[in-house]
PDB file of N, CA and C in Angstrom:
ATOM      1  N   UNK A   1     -54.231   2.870 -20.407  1.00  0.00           N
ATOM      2  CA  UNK A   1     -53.284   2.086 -21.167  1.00  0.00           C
ATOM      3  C   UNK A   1     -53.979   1.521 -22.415  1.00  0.00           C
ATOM      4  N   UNK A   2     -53.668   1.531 -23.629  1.00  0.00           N
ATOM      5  CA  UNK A   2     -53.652   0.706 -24.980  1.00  0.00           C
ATOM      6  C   UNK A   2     -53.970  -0.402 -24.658  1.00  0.00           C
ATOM      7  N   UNK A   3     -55.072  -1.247 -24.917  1.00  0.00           N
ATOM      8  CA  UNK A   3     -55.070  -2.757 -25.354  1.00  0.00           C
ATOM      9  C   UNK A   3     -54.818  -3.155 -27.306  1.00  0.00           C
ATOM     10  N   UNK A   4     -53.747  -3.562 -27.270  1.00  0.00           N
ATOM     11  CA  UNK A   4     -53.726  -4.592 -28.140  1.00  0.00           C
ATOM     12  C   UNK A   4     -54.305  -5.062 -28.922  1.00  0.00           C
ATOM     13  N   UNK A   5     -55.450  -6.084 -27.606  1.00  0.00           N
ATOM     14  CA  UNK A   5     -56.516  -6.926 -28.717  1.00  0.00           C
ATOM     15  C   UNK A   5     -57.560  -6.328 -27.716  1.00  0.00           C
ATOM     16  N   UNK A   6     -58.886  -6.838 -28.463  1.00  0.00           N
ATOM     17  CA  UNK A   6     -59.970  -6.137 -27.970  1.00  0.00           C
ATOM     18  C   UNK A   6     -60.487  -7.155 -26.981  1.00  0.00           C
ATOM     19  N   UNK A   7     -60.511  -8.026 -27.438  1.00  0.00           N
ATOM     20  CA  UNK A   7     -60.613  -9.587 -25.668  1.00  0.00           C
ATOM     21  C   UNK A   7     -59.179  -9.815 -25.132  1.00  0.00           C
ATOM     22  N   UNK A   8     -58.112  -8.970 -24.880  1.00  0.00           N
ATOM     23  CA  UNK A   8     -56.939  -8.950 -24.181  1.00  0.00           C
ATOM     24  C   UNK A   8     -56.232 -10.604 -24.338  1.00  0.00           C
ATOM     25  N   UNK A   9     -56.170 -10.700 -25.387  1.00  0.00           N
ATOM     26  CA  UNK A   9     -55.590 -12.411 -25.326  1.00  0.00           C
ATOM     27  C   UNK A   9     -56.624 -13.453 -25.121  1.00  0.00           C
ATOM     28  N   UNK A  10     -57.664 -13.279 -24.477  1.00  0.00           N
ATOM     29  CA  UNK A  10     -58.425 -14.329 -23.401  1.00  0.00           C
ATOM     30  C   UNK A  10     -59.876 -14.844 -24.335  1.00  0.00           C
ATOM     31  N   UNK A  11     -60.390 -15.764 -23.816  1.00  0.00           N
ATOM     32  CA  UNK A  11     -61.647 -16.139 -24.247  1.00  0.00           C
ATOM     33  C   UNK A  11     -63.339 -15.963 -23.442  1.00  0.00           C
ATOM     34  N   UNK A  12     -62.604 -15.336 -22.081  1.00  0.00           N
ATOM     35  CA  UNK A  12     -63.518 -15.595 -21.173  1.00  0.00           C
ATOM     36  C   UNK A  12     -64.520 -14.502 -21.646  1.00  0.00           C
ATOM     37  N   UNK A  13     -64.659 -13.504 -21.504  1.00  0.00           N
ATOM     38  CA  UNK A  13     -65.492 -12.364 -22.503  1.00  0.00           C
ATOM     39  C   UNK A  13     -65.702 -11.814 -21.086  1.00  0.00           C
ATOM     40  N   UNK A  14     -66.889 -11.688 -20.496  1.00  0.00           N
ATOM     41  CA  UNK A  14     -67.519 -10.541 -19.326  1.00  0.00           C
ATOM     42  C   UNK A  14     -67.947 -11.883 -18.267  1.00  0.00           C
ATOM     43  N   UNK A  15     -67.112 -12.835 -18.092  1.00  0.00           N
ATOM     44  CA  UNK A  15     -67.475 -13.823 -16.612  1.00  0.00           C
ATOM     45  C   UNK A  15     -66.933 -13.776 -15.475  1.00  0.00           C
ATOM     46  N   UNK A  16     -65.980 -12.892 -15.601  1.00  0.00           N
ATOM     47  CA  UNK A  16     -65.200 -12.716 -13.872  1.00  0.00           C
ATOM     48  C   UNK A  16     -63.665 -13.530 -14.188  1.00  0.00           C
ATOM     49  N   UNK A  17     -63.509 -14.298 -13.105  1.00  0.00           N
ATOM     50  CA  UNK A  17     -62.105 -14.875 -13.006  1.00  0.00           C
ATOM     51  C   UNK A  17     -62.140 -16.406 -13.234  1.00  0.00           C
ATOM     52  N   UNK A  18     -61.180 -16.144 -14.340  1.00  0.00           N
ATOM     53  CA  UNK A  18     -61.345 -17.862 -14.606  1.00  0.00           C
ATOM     54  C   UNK A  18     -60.464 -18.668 -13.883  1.00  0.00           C
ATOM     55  N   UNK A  19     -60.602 -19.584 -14.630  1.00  0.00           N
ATOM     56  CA  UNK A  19     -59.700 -20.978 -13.703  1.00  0.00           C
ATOM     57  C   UNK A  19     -58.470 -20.737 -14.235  1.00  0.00           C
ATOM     58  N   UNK A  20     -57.311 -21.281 -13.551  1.00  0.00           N
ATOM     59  CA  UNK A  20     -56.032 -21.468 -13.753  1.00  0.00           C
ATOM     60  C   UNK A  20     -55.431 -22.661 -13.415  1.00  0.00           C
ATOM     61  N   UNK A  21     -54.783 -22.662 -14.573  1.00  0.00           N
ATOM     62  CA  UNK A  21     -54.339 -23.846 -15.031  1.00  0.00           C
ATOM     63  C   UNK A  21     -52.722 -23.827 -14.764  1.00  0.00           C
ATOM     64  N   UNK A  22     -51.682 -25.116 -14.867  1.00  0.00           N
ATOM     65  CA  UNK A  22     -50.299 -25.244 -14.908  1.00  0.00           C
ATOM     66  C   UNK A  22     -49.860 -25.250 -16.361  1.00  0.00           C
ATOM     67  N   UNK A  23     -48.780 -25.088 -16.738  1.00  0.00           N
ATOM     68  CA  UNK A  23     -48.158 -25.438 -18.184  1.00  0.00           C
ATOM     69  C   UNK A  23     -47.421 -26.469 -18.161  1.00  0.00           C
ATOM     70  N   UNK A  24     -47.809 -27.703 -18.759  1.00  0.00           N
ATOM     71  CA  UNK A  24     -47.493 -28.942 -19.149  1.00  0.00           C
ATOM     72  C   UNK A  24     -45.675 -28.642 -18.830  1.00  0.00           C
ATOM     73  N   UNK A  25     -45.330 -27.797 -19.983  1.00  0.00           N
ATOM     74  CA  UNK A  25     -43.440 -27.837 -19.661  1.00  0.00           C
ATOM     75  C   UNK A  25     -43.016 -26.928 -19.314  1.00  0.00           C
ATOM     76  N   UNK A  26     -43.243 -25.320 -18.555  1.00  0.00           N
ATOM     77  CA  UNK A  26     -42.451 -24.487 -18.200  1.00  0.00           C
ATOM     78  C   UNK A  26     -42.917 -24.293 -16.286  1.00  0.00           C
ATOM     79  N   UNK A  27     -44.559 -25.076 -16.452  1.00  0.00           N
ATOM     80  CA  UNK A  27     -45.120 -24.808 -14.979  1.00  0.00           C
ATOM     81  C   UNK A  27     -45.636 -23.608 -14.430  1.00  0.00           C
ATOM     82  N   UNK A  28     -45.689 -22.607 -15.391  1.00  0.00           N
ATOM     83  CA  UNK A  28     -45.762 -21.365 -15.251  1.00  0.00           C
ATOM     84  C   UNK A  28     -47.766 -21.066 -15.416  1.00  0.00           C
ATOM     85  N   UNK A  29     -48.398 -20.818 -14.099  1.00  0.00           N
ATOM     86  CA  UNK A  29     -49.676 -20.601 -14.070  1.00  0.00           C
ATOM     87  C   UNK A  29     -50.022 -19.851 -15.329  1.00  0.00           C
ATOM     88  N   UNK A  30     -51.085 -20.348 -15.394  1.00  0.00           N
ATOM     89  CA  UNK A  30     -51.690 -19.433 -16.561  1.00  0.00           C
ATOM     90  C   UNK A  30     -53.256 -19.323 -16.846  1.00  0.00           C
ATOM     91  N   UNK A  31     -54.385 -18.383 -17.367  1.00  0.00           N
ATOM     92  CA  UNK A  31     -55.596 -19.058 -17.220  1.00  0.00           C
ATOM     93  C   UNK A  31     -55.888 -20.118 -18.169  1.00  0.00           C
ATOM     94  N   UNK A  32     -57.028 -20.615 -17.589  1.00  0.00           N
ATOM     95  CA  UNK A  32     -57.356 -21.717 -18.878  1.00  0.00           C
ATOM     96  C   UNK A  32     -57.687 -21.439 -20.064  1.00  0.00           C
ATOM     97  N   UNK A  33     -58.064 -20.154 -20.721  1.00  0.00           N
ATOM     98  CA  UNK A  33     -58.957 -19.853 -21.646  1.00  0.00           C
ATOM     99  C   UNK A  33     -57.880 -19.149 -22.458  1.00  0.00           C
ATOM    100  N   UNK A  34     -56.793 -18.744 -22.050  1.00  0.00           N
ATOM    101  CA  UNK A  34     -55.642 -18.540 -22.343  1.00  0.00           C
ATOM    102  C   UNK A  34     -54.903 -19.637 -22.805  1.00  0.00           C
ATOM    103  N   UNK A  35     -54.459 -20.770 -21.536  1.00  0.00           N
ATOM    104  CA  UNK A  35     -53.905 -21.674 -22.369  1.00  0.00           C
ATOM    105  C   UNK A  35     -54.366 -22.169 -23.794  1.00  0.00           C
ATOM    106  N   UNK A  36     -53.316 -23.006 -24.211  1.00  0.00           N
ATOM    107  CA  UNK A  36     -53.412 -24.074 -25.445  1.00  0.00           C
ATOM    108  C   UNK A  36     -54.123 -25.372 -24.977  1.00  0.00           C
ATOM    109  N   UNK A  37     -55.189 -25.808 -25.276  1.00  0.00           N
ATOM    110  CA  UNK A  37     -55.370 -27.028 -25.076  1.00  0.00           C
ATOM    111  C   UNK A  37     -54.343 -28.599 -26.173  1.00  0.00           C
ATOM    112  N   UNK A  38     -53.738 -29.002 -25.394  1.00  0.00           N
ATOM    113  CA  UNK A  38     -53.152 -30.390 -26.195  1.00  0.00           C
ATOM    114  C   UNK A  38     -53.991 -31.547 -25.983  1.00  0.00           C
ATOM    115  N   UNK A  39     -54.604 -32.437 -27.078  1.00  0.00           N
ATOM    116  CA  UNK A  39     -54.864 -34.119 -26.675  1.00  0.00           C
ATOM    117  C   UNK A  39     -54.017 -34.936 -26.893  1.00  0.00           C
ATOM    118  N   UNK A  40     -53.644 -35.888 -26.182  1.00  0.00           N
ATOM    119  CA  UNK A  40     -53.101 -36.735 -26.383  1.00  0.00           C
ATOM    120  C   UNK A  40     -53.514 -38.516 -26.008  1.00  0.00           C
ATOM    121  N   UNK A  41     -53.780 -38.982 -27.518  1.00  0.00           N
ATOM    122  CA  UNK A  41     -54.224 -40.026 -27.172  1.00  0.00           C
ATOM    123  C   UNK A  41     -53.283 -41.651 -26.670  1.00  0.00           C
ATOM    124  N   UNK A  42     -53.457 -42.216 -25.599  1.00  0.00           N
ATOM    125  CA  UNK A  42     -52.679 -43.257 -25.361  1.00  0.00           C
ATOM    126  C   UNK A  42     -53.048 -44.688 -25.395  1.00  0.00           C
ATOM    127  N   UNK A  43     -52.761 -45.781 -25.803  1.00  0.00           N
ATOM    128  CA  UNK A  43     -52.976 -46.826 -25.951  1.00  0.00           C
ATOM    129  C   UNK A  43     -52.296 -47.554 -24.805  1.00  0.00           C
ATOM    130  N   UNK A  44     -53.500 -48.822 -24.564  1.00  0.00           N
ATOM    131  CA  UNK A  44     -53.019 -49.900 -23.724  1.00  0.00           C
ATOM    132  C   UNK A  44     -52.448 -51.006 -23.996  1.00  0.00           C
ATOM    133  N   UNK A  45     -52.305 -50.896 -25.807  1.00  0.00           N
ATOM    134  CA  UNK A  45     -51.924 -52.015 -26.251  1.00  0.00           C
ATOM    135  C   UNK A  45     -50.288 -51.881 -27.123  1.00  0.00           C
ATOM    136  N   UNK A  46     -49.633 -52.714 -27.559  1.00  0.00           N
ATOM    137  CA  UNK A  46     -48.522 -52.076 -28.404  1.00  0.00           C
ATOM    138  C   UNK A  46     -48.764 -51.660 -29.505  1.00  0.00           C
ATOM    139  N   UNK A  47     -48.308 -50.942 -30.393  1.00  0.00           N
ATOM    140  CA  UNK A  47     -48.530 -50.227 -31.550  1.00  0.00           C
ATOM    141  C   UNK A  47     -49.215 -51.584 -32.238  1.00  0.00           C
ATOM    142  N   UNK A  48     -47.771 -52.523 -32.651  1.00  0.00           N
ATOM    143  CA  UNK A  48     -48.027 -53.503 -33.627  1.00  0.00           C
ATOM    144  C   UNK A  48     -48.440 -54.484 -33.304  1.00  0.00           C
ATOM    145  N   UNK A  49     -48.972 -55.243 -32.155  1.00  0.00           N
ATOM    146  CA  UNK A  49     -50.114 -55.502 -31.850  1.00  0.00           C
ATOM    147  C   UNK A  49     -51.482 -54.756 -31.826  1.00  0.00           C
ATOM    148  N   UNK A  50     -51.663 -53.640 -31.532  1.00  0.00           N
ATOM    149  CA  UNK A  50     -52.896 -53.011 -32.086  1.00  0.00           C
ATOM    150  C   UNK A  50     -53.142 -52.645 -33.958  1.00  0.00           C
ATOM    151  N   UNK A  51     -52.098 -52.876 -33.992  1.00  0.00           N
ATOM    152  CA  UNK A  51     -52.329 -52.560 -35.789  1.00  0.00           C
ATOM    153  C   UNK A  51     -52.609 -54.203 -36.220  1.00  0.00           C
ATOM    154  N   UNK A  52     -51.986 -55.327 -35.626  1.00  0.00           N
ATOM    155  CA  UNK A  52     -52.837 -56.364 -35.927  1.00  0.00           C
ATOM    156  C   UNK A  52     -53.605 -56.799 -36.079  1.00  0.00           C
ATOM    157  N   UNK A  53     -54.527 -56.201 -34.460  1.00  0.00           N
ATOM    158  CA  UNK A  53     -55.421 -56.387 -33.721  1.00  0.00           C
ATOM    159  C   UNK A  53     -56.781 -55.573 -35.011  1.00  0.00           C
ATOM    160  N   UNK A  54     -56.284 -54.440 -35.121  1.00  0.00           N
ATOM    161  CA  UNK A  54     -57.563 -53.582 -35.829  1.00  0.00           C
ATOM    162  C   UNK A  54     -57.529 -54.186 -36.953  1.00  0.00           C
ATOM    163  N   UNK A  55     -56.722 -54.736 -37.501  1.00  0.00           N
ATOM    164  CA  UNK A  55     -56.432 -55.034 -38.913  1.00  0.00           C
ATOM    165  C   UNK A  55     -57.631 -56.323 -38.748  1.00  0.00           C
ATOM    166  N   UNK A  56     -58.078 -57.166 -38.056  1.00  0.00           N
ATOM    167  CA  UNK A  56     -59.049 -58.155 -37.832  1.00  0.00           C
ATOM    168  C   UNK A  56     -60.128 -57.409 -37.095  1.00  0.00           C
ATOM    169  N   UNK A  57     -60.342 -56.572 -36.966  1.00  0.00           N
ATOM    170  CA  UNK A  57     -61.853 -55.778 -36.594  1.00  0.00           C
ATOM    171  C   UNK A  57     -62.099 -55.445 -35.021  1.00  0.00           C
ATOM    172  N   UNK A  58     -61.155 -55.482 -34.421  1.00  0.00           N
ATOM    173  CA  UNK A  58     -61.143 -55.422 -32.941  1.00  0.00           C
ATOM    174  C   UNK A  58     -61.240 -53.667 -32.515  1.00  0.00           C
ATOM    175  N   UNK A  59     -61.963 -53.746 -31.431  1.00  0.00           N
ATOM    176  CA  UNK A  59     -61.865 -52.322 -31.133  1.00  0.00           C
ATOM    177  C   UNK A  59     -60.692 -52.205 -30.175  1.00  0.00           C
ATOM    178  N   UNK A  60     -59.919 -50.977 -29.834  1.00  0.00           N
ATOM    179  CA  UNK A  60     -58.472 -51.182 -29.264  1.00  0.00           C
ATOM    180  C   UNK A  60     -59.226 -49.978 -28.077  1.00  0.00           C
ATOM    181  N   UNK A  61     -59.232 -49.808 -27.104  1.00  0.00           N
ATOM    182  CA  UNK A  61     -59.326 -48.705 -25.985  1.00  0.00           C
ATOM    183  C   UNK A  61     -58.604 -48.028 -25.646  1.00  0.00           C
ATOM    184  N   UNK A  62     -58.446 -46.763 -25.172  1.00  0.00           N
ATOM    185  CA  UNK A  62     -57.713 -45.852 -25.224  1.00  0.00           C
ATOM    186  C   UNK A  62     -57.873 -44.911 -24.768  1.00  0.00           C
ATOM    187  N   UNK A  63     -57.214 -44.289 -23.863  1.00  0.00           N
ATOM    188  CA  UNK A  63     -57.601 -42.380 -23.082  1.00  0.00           C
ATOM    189  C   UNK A  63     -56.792 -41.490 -23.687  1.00  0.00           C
ATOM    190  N   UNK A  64     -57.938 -40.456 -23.339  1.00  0.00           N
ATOM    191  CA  UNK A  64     -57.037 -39.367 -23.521  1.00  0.00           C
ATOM    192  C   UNK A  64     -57.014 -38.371 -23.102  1.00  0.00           C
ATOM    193  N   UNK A  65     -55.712 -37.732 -22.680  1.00  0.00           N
ATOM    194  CA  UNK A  65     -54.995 -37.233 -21.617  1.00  0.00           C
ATOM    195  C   UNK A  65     -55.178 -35.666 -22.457  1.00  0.00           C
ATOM    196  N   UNK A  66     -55.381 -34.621 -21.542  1.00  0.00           N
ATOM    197  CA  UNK A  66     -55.586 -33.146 -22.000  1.00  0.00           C
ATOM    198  C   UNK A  66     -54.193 -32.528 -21.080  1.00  0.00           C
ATOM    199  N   UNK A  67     -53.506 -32.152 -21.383  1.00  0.00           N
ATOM    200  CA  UNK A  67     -52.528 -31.354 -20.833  1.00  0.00           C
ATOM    201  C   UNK A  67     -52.723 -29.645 -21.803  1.00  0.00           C
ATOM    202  N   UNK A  68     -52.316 -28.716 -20.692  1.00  0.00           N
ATOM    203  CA  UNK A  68     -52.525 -27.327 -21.302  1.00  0.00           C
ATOM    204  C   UNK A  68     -50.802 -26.413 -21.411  1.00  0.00           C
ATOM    205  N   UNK A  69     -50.650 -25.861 -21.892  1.00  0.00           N
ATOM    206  CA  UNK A  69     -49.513 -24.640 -22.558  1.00  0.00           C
ATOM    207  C   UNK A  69     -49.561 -23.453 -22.568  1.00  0.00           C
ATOM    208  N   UNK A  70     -48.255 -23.103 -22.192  1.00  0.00           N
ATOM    209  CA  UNK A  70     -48.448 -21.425 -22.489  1.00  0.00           C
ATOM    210  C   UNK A  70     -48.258 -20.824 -23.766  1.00  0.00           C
ATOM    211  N   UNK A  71     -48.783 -19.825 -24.246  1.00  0.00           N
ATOM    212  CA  UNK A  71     -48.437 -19.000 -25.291  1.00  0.00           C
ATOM    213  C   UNK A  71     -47.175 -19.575 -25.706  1.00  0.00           C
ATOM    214  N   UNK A  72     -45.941 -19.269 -24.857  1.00  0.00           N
ATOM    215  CA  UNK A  72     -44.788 -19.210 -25.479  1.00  0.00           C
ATOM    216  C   UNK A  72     -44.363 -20.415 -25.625  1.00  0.00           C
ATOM    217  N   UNK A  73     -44.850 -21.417 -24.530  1.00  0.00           N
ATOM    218  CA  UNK A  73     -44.289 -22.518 -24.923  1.00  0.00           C
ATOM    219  C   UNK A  73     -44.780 -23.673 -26.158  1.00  0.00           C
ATOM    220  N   UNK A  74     -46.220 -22.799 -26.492  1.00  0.00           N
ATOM    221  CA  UNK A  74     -46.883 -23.693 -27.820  1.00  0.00           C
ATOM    222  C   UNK A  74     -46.076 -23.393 -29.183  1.00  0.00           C
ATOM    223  N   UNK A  75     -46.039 -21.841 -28.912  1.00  0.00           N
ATOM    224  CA  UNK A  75     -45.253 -21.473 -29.985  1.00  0.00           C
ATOM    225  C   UNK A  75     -44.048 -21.587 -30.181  1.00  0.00           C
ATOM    226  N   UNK A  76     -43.065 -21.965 -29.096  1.00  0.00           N
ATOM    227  CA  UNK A  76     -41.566 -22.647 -29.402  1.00  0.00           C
ATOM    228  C   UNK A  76     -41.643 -24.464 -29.992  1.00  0.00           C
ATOM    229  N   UNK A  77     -43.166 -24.834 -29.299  1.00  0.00           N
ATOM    230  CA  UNK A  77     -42.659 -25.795 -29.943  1.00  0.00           C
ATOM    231  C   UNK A  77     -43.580 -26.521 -31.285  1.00  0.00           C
ATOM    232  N   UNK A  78     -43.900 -25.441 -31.796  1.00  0.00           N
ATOM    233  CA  UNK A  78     -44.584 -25.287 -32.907  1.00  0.00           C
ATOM    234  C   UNK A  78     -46.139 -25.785 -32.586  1.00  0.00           C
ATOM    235  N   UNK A  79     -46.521 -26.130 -31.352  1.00  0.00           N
ATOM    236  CA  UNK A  79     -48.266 -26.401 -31.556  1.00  0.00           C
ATOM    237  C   UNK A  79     -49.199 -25.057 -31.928  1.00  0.00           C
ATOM    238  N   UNK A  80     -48.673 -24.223 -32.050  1.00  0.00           N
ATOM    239  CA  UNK A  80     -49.875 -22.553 -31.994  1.00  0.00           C
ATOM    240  C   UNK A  80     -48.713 -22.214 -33.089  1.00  0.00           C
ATOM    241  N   UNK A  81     -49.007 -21.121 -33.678  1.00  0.00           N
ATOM    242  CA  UNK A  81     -48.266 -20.156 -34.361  1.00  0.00           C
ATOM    243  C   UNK A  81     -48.825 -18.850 -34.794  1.00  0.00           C
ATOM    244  N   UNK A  82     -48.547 -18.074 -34.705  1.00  0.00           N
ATOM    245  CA  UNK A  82     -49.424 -16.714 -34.478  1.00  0.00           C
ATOM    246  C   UNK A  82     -49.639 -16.136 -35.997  1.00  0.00           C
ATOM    247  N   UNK A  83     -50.642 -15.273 -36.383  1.00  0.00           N
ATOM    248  CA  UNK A  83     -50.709 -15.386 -38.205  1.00  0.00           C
ATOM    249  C   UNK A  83     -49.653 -14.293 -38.975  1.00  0.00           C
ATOM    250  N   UNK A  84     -49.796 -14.236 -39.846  1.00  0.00           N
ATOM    251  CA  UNK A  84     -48.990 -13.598 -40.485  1.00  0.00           C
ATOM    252  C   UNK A  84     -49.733 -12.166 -40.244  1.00  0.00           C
ATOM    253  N   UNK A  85     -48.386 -11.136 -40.708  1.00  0.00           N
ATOM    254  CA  UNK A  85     -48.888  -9.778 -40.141  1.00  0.00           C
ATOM    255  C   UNK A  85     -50.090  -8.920 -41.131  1.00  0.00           C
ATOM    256  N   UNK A  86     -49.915  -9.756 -41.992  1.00  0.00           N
ATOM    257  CA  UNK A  86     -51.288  -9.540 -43.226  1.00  0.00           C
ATOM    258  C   UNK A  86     -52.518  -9.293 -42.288  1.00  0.00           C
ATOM    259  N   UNK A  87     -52.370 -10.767 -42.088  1.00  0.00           N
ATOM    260  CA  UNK A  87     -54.011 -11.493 -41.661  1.00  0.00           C
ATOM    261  C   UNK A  87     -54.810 -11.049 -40.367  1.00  0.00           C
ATOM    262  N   UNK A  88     -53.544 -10.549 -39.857  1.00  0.00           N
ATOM    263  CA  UNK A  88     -54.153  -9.902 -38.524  1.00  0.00           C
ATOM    264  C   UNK A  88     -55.364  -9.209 -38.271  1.00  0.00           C
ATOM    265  N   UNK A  89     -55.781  -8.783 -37.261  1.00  0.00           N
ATOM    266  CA  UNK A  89     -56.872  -8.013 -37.311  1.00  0.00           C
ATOM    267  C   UNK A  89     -56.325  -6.973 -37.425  1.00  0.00           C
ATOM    268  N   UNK A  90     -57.036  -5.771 -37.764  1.00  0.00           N
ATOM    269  CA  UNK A  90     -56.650  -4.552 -38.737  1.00  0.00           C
ATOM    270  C   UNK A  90     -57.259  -3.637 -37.042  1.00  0.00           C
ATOM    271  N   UNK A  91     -55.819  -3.070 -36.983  1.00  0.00           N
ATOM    272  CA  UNK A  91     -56.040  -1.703 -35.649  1.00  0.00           C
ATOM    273  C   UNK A  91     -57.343  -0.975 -35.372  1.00  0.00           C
ATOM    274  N   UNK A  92     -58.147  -0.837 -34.649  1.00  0.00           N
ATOM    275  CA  UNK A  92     -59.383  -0.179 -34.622  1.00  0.00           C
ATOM    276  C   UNK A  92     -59.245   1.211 -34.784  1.00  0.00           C
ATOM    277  N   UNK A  93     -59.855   2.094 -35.460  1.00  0.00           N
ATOM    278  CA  UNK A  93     -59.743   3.587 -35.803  1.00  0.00           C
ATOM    279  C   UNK A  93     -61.424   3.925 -35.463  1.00  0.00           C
ATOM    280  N   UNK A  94     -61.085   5.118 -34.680  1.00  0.00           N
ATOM    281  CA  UNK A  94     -62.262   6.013 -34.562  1.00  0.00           C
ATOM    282  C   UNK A  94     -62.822   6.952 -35.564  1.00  0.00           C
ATOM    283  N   UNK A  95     -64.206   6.435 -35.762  1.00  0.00           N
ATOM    284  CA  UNK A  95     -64.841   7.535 -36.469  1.00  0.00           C
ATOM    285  C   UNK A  95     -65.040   8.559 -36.019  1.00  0.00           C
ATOM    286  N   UNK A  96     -64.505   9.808 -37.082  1.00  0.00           N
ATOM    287  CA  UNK A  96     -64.903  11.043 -36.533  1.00  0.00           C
ATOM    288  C   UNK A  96     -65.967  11.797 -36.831  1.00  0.00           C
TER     289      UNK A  96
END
C-alpha cells in the first residue's frame, strides 16, 4: 500500500507503540504523538481582581491544564490547520 507521508502522520519515528491518549471533545482514542497538544492556563483569582492585583506587583498563581485533540477535531475548530497545497511536501520520485 502507498504511504502518503513518509512518518505516516505520527512523530514517534522507529520506538514501537506509543501511548494513547482520549480527545478532549469527540473521545475518540488516539496516539499521543498524533494528537494536538492544547494549554490551557487557569487562574485562582478573578480576572479583575488579578488585573488589579498585577497592576501593584503581585504574583497571581496559576495551572495549567494540557488536554489533547484529534486531527479532525483541531481542525474544525480551528486550533491546527493543514498548509496550503503549495507548501506541502513535494511527492517523493525515484531516481532512475
Amino acid at each position: 500500500m502507498t504511504k502518503k507521508r513518509k512518518n505516516r502522520g505520527r512523530s514517534k519515528g522507529d520506538k514501537g507503540k506509543g501511548r494513547m491518549v482520549q480527545c478532549t471533545y469527540c473521545g475518540k482514542i488516539v496516539p499521543q504523538d498524533k494528537a494536538k497538544k492544547i494549554y490551557k492556563r487557569s487562574s485562582f483569582i478573578n480576572g479583575r481582581l488579578a488585573y488589579e492585583l498585577r497592576k501593584q506587583g503581585a504574583y497571581i498563581p496559576g495551572s495549567q491544564q494540557v488536554s489533547y485533540s484529534c486531527i479532525s477535531c483541531a481542525v474544525h475548530r480551528g486550533r491546527y490547520s493543514p498548509r496550503q497545497e503549495e507548501k506541502r511536501r513535494k511527492p517523493y520520485k525515484k531516481k532512475r
